[in-house]
C-alpha atoms as a PDB file:
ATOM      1  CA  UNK A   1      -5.691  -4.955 -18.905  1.00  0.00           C
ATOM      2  CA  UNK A   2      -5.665  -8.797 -17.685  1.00  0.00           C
ATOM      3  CA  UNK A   3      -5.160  -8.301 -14.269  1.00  0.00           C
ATOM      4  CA  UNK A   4      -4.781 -11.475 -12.101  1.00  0.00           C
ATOM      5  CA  UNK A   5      -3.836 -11.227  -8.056  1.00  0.00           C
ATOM      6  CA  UNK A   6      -1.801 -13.792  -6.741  1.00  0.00           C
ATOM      7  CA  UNK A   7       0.489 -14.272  -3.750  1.00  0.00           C
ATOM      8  CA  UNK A   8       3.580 -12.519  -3.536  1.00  0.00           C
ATOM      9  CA  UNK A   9       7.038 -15.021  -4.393  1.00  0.00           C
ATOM     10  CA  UNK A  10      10.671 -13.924  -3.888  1.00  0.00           C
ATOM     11  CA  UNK A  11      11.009 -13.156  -7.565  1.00  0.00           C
ATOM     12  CA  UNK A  12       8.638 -10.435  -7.369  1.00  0.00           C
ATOM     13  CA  UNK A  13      11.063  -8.045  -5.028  1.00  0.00           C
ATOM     14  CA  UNK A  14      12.359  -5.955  -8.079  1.00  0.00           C
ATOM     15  CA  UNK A  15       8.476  -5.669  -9.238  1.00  0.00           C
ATOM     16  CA  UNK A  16       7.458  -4.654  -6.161  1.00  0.00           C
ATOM     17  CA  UNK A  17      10.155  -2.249  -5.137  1.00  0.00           C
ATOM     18  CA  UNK A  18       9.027  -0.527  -8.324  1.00  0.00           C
ATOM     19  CA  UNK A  19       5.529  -0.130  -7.219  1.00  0.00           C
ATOM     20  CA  UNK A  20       6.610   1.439  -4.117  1.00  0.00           C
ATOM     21  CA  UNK A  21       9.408   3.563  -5.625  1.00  0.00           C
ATOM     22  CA  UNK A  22       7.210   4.971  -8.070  1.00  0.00           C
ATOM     23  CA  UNK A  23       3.911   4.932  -5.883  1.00  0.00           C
ATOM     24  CA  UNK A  24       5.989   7.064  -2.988  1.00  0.00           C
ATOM     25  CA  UNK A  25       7.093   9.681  -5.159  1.00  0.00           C
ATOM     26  CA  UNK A  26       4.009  11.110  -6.032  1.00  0.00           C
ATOM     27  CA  UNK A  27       2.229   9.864  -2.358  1.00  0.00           C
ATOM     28  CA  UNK A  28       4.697  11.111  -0.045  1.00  0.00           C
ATOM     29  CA  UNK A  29       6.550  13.921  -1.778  1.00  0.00           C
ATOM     30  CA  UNK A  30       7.466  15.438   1.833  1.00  0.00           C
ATOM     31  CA  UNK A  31       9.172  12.559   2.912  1.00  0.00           C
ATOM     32  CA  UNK A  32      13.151  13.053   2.778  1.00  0.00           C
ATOM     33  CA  UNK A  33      15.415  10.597   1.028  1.00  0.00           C
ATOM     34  CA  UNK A  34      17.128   9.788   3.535  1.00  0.00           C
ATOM     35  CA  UNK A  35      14.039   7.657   5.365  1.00  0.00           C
ATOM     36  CA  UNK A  36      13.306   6.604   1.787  1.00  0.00           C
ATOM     37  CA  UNK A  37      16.713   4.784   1.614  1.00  0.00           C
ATOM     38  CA  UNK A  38      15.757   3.601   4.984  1.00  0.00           C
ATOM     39  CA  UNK A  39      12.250   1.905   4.083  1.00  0.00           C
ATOM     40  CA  UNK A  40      13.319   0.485   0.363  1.00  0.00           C
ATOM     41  CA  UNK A  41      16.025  -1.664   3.043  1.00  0.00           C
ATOM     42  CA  UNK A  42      13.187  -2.559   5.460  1.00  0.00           C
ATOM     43  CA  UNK A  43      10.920  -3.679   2.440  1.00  0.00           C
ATOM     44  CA  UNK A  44      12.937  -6.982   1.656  1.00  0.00           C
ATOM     45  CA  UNK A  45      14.320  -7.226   4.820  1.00  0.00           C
ATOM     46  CA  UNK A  46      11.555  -6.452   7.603  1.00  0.00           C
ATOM     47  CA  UNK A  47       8.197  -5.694   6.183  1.00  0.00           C
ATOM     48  CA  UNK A  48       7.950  -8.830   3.660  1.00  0.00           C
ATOM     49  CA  UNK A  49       9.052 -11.585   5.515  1.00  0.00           C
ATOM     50  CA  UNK A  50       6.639 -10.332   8.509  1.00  0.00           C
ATOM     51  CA  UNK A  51       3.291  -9.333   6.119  1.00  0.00           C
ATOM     52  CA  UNK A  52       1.424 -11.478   4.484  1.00  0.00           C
ATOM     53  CA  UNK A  53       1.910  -9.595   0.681  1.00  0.00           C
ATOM     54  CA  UNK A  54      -0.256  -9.971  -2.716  1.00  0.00           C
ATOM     55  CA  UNK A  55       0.760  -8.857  -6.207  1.00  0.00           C
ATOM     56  CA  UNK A  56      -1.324  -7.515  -9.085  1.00  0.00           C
ATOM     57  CA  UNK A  57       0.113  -9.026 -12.345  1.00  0.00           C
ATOM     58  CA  UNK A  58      -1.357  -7.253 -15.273  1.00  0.00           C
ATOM     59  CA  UNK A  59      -0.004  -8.445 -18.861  1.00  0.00           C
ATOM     60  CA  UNK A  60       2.635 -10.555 -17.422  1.00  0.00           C
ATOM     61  CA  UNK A  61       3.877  -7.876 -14.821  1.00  0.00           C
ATOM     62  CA  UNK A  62       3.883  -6.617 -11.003  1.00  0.00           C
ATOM     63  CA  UNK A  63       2.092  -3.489 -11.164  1.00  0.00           C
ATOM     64  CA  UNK A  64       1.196  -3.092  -7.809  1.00  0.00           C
ATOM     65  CA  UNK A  65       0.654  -4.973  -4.311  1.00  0.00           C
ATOM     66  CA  UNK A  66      -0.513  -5.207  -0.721  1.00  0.00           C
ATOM     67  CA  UNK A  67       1.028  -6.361   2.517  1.00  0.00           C
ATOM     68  CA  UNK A  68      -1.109  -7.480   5.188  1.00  0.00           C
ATOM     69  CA  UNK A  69      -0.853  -7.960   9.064  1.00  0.00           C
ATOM     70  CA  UNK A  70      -3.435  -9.197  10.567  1.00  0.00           C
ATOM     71  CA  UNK A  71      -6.259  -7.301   9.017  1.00  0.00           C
ATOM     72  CA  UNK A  72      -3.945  -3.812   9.071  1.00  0.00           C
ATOM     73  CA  UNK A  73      -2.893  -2.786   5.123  1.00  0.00           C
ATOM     74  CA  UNK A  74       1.344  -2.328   5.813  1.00  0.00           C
ATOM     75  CA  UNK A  75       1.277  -0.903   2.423  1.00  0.00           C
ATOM     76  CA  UNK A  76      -0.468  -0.808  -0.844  1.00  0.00           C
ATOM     77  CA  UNK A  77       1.596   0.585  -4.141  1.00  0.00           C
ATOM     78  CA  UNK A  78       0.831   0.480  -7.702  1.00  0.00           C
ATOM     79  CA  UNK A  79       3.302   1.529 -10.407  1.00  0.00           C
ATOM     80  CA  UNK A  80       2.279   5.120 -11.549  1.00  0.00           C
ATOM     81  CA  UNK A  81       1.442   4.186 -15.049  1.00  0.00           C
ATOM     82  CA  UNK A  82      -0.970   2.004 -13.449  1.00  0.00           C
ATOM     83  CA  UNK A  83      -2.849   4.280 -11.465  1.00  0.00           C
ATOM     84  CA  UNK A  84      -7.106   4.635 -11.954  1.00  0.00           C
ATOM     85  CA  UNK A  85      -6.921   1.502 -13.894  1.00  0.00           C
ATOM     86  CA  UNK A  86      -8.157  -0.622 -11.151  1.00  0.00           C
ATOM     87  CA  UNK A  87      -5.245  -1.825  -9.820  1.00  0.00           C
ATOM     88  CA  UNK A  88      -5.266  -0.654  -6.491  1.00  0.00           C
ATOM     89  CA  UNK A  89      -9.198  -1.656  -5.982  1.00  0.00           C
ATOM     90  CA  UNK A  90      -8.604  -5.078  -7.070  1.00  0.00           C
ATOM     91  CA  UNK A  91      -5.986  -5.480  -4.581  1.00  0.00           C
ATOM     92  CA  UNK A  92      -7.794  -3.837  -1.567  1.00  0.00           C
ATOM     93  CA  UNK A  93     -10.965  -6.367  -2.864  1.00  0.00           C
ATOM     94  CA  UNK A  94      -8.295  -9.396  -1.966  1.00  0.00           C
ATOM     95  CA  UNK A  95      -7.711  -7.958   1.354  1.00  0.00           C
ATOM     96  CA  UNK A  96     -11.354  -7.296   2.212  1.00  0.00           C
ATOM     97  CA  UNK A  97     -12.280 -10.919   1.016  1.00  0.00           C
ATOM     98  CA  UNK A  98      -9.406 -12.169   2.895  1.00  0.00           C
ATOM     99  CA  UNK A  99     -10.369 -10.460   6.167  1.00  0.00           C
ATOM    100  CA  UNK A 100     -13.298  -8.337   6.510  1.00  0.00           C
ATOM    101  CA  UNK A 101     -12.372  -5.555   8.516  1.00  0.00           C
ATOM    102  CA  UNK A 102      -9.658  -3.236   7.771  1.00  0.00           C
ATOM    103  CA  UNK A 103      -7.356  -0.703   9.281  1.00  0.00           C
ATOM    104  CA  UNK A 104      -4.837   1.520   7.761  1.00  0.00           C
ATOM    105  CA  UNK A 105      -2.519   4.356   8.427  1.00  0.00           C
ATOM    106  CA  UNK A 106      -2.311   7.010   5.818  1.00  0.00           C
ATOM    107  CA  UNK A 107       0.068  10.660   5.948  1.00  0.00           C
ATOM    108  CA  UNK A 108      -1.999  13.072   6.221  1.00  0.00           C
ATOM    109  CA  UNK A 109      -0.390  14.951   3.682  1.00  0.00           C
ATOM    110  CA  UNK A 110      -1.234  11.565   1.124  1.00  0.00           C
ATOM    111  CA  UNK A 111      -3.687  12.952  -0.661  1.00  0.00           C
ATOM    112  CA  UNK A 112      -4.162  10.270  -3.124  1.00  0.00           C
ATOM    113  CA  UNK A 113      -3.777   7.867  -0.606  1.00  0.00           C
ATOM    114  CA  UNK A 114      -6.681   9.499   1.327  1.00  0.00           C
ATOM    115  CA  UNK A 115      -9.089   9.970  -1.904  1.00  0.00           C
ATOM    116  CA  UNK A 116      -8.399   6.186  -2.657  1.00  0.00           C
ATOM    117  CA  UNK A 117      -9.279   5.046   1.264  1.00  0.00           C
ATOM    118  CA  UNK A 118     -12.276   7.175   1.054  1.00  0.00           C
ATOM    119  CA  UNK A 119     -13.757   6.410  -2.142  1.00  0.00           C
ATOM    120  CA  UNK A 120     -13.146   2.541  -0.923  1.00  0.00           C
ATOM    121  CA  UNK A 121     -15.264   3.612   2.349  1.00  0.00           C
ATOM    122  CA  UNK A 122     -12.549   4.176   4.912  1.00  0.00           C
ATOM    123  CA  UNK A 123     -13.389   6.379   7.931  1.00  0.00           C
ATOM    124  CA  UNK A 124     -11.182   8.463  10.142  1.00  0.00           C
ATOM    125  CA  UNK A 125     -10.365   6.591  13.728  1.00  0.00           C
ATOM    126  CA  UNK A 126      -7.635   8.883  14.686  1.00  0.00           C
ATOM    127  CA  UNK A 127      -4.646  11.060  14.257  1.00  0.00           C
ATOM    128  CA  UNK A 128      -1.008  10.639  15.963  1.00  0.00           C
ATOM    129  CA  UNK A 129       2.108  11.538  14.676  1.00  0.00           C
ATOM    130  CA  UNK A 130       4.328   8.790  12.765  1.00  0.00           C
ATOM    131  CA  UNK A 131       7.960   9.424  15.246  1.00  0.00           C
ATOM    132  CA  UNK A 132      10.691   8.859  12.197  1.00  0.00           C
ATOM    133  CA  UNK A 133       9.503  11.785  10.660  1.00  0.00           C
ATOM    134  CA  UNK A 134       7.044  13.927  12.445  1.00  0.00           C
ATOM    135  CA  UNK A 135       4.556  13.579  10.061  1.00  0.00           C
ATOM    136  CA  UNK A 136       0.872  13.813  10.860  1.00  0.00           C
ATOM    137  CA  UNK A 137      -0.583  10.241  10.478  1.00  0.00           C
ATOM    138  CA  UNK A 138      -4.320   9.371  10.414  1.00  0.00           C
ATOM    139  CA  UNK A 139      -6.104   5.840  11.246  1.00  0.00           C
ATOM    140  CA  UNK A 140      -8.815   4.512   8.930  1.00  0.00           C
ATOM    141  CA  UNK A 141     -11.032   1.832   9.066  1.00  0.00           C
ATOM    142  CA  UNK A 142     -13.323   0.010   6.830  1.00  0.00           C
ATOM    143  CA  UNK A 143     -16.000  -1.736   7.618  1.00  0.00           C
ATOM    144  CA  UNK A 144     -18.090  -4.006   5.403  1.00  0.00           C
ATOM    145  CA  UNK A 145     -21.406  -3.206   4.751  1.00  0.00           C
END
């Protein structure tokens, strides 16, 4: 797959809605719909216009992106058919070009959230507990070499 990332425009919403629909089903299995319904109306309307977000176009299609703040990943979702192609390395690559240093919170129940941070050389920081849904949540942090 040709896989080019650029920055994220206003036409890619639908795209990357997609990614994160289909990336949080298998992620986040635990969470209930009801805070589901919650985040896919904070996507367009609080996280985007406040994170600084890249898309992964592969073959003339979203298939995944990443939302930055500061040097914190928001979020980072790749369409399901798209997973272990890549994707989601190229696009943590753009981050850790754009800013070095890197921080992310992860469910502890993620597991393939967790195996991705790790294999990319994320280390545990801490553990609290994300309040909307009681949820264990651990802090990572990866440092370049």
């Amino acid at each position: 797959m040709n896989l080019t990332i650029r920055e994220y425009r206003p036409e890619d919403l639908a795209d990357v809605l997609s990614a994160w629909e289909s990336g949080s089903r298998i992620a986040h299995p635990f969470l209930t719909e009801q805070f589901l319904d919650q985040e896919r109306h904070n996507i367009p309307n609080l996280y985007l216009p406040n994170a600084e977000t890249w898309v992964a176009e592969g073959n003339g299609q979203v298939v995944g992106f990443i939302a930055l703040i500061d040097n914190e990943v928001g979020a980072i979702f790749v369409k399901s058919e798209f997973h272990h192609l890549g994707v989601g390395r190229a696009l943590m690559d753009k981050a850790q070009a754009l800013r070095g240093a890197l921080e992310v919170e992860v469910f502890r129940e993620n597991q393939l959230g967790r195996k991705f941070y790790s294999s990319y050389g994320f280390e545990f920081m801490a553990e609290t507990v994300h309040e909307p849904t009681g949820n264990a949540l651990l802090r990572l942090k990866f440092s370049p070499r």
